[in-house]
N, C-alpha and C. Protein backbone atom coordinates (compact mmCIF):
# COMPACT_ATOMS: atom_id res chain seq x y z
N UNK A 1 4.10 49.75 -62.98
CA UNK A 1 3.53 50.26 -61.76
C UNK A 1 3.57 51.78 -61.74
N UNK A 2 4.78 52.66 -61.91
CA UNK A 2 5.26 53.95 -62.27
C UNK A 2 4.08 54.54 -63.14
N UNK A 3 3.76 53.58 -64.38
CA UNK A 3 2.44 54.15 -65.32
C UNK A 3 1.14 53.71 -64.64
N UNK A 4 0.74 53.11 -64.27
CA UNK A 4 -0.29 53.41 -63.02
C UNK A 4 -0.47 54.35 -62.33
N UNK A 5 0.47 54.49 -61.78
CA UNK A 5 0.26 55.93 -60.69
C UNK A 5 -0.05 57.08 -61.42
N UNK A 6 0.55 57.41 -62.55
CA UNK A 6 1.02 58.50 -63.55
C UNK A 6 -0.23 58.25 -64.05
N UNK A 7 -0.94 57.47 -64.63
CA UNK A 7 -2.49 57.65 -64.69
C UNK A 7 -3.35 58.27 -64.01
N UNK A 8 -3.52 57.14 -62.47
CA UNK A 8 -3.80 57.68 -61.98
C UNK A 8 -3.91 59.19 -61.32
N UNK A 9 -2.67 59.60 -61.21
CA UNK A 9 -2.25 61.07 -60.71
C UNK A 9 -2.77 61.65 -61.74
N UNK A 10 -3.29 61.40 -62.97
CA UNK A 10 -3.44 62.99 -64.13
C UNK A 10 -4.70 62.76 -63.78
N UNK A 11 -5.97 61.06 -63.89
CA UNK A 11 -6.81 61.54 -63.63
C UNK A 11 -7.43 62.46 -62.62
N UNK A 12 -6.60 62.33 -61.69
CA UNK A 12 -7.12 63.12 -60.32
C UNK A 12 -7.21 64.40 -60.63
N UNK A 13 -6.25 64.63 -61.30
CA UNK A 13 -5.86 66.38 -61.37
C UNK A 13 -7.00 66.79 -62.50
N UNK A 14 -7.02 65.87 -63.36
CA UNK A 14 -8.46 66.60 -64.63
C UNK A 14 -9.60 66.39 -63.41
N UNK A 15 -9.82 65.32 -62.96
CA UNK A 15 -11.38 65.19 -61.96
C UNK A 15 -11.18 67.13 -61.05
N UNK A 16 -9.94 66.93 -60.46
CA UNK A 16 -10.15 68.35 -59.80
C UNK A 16 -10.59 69.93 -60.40
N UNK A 17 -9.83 70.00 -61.86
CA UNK A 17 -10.06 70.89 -62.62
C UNK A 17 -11.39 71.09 -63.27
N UNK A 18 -11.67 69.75 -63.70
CA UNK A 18 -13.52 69.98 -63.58
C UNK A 18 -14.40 70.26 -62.48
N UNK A 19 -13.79 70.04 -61.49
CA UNK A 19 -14.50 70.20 -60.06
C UNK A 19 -14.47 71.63 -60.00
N UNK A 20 -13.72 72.25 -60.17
CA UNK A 20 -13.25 73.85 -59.94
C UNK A 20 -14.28 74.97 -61.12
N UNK A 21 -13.85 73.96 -62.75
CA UNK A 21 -14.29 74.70 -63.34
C UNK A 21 -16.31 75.07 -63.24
N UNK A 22 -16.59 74.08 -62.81
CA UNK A 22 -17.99 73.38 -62.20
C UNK A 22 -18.62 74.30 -61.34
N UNK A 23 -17.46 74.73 -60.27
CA UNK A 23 -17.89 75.59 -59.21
C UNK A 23 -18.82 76.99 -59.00
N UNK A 24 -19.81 76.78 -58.02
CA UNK A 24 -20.81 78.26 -58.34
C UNK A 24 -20.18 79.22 -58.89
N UNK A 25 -19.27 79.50 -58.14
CA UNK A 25 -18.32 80.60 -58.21
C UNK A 25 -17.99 81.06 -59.92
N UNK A 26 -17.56 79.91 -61.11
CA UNK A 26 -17.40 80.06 -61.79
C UNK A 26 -18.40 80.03 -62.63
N UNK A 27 -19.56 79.19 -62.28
CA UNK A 27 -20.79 79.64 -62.70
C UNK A 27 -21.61 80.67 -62.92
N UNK A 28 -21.06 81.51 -61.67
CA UNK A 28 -21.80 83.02 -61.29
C UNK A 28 -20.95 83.76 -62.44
N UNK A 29 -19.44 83.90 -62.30
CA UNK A 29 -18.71 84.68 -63.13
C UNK A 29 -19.58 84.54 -64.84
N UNK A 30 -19.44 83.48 -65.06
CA UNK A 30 -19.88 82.69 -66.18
C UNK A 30 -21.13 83.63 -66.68
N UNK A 31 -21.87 83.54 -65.41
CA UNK A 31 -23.72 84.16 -65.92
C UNK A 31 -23.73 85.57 -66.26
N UNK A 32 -22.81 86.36 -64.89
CA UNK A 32 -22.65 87.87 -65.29
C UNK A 32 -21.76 88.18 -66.53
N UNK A 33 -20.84 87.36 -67.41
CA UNK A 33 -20.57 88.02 -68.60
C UNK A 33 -21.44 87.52 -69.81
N UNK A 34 -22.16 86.37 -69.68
CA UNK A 34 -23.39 86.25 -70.38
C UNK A 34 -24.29 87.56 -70.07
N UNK A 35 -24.78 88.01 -68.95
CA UNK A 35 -25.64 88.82 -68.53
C UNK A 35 -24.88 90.09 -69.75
N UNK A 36 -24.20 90.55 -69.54
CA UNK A 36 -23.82 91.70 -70.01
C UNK A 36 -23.30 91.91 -71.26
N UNK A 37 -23.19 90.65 -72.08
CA UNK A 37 -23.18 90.46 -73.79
C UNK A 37 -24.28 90.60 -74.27
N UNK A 38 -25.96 90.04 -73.32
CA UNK A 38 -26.93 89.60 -73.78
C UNK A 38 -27.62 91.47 -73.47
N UNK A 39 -27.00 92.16 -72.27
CA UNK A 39 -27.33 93.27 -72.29
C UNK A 39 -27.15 94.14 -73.69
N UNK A 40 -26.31 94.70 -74.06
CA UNK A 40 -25.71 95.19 -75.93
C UNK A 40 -26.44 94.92 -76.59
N UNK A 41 -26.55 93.29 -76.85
CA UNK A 41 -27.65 93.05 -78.04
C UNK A 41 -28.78 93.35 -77.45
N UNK A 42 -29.74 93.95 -79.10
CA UNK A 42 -30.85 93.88 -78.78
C UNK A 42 -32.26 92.80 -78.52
N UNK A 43 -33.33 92.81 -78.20
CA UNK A 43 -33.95 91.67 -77.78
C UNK A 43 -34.90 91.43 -79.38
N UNK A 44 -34.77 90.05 -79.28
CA UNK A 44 -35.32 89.79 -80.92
C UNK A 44 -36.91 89.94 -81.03
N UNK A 45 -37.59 90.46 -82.14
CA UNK A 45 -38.89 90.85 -81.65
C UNK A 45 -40.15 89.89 -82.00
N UNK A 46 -39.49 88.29 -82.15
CA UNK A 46 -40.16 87.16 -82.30
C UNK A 46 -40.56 87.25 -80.67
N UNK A 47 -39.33 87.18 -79.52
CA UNK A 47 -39.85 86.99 -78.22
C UNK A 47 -40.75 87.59 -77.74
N UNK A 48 -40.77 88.64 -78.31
CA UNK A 48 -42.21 89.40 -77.79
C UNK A 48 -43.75 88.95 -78.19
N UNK A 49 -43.32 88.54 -79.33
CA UNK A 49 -44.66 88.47 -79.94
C UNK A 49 -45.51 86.98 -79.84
N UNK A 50 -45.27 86.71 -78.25
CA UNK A 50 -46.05 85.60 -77.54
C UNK A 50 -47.58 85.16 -77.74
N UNK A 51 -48.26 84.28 -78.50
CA UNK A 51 -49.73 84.63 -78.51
C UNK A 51 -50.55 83.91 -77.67
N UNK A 52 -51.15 84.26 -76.94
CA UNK A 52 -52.35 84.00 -75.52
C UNK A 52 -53.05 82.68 -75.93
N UNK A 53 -53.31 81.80 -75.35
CA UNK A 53 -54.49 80.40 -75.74
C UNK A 53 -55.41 81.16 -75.01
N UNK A 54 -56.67 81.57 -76.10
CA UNK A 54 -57.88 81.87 -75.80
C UNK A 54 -58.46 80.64 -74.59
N UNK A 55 -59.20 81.47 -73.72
CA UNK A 55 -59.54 80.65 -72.27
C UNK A 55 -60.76 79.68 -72.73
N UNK A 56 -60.59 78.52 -72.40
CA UNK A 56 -61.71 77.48 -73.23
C UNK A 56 -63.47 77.57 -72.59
N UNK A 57 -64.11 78.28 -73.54
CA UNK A 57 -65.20 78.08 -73.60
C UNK A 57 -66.22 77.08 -73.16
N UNK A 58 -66.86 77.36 -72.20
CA UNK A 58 -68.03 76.34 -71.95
C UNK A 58 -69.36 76.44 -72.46
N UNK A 59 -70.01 76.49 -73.77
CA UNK A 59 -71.30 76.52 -73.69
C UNK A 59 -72.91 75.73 -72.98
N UNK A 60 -73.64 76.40 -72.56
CA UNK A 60 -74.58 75.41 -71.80
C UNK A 60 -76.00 75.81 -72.45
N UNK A 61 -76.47 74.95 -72.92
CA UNK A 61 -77.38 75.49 -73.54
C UNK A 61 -79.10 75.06 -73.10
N UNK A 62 -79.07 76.14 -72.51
CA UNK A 62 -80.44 76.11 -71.47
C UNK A 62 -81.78 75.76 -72.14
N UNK A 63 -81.86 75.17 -73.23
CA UNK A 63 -83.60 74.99 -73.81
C UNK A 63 -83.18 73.57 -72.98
N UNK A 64 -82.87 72.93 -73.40
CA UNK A 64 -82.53 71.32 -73.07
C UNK A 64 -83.01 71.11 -71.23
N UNK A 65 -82.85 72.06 -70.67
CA UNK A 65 -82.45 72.11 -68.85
C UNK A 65 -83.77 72.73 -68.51
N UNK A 66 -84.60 71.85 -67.53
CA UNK A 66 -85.29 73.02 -67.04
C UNK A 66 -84.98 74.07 -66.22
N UNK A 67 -85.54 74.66 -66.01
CA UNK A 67 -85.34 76.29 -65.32
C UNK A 67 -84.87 76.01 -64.32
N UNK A 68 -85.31 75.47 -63.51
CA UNK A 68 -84.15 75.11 -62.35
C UNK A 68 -83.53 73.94 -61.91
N UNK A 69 -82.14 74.10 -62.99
CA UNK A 69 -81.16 73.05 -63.30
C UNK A 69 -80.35 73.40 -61.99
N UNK A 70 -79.76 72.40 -61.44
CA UNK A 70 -78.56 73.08 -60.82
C UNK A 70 -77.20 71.88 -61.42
N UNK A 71 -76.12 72.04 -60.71
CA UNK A 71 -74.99 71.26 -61.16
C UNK A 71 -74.56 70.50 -60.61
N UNK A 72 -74.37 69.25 -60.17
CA UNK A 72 -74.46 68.16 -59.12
C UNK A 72 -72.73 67.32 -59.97
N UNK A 73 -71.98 67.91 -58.69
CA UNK A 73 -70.78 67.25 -59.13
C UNK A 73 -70.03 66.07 -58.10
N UNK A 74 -69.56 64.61 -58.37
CA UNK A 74 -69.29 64.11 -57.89
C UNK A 74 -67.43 64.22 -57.78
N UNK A 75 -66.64 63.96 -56.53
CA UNK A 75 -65.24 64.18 -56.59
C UNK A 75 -64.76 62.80 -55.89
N UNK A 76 -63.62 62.36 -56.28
CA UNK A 76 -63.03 61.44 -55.53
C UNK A 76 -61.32 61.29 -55.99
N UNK A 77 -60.47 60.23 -55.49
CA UNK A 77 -59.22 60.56 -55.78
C UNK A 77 -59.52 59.38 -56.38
N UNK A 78 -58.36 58.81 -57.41
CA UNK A 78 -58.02 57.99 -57.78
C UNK A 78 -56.70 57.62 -58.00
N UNK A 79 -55.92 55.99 -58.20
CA UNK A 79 -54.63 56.15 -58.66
C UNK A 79 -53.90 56.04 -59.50
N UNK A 80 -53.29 56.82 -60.33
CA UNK A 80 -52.56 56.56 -61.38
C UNK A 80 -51.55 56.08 -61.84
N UNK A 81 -51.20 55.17 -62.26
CA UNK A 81 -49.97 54.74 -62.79
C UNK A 81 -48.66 55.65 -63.48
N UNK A 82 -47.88 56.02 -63.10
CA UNK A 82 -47.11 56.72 -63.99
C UNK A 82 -45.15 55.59 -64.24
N UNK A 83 -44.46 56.30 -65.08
CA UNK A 83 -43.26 55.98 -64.94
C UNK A 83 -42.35 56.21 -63.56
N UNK A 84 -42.87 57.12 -62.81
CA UNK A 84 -42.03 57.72 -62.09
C UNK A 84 -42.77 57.00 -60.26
N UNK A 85 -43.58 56.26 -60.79
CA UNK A 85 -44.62 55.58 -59.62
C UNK A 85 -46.06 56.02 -59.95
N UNK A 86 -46.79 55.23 -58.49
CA UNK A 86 -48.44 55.27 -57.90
C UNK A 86 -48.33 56.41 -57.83
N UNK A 87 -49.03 57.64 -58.28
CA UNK A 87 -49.62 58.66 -57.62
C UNK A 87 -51.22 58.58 -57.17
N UNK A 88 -51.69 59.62 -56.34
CA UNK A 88 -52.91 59.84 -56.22
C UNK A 88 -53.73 60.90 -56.88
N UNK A 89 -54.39 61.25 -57.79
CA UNK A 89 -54.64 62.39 -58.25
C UNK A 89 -56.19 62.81 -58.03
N UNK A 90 -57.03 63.59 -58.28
CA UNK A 90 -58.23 64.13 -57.97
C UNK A 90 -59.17 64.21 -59.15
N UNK A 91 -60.20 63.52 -59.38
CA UNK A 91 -61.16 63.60 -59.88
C UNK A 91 -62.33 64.06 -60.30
N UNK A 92 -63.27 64.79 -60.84
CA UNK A 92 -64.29 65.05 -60.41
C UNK A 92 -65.61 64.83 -62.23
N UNK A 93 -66.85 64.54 -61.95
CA UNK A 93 -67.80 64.30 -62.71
C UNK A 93 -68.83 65.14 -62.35
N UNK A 94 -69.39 66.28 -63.36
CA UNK A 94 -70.36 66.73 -63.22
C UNK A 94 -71.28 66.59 -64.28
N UNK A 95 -73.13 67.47 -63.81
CA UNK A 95 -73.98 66.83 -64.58
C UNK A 95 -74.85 67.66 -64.10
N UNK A 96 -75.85 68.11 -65.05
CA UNK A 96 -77.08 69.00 -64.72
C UNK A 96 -77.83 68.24 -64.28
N UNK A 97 -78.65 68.59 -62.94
CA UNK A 97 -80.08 67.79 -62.71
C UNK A 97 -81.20 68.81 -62.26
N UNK A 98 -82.08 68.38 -62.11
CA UNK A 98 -83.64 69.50 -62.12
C UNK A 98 -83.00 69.61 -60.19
N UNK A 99 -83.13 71.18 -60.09
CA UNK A 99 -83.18 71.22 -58.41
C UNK A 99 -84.37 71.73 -58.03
C-alpha cells in the first residue's frame, strides 16, 4: 500500500514539473535565448534565395471567337466530402459565347 502511494506521489510531482516546465513563461524565456543565439549567427543565404511561381498564364486565342465574344460564367456551391467532414465549397464554369 506504502508503494502505491510512493508511486503515486512521484507521479504527481513529474506531472507537476512538466506542467511548470511547459509553462508560457518558460516558453517565452526559452524563445528569447533562441532569439539571441539565432541573432550572432549569420542568416544562411539558401533562405534568401526563395524563387517566385511564375503567375499562370491564360491564353485566349481570338481567331476561333467571334469579335464579340463575351464570357458567360456559371457559379454554384457544392459539397465536398473531406476527412475532417461535409464542407460546402464554391464553384464556378466558364465559356465564351457570341454577345
Amino acid at each position: 500500500m506504502q508503494k502505491l502511494a510512493l508511486v503515486i506521489l512521484a507521479g504527481g510531482a513529474l506531472a507537476v514539473a512538466g506542467l511548470a516546465a511547459n509553462s508560457p513563461a518558460a516558453a517565452q524565456s526559452a524563445t528569447r535565448g533562441a532569439e539571441r543565439a539565432n541573432a550572432a549567427q549569420p542568416l544562411e543565404a539558401t533562405s534568401q534565395n526563395r524563387r517566385r511561381r511564375a503567375p499562370t498564364q491564360l491564353r485566349v486565342y481570338r481567331e476561333y471567337l467571334p469579335p464579340n465574344a463575351v464570357r458567360a460564367c456559371d457559379a454554384w456551391y457544392e459539397q465536398e466530402y473531406r476527412p475532417s467532414g461535409t464542407v460546402i465549397v464554391p464553384r464556378m464554369r466558364c465559356r465564351w459565347v457570341a454577345g
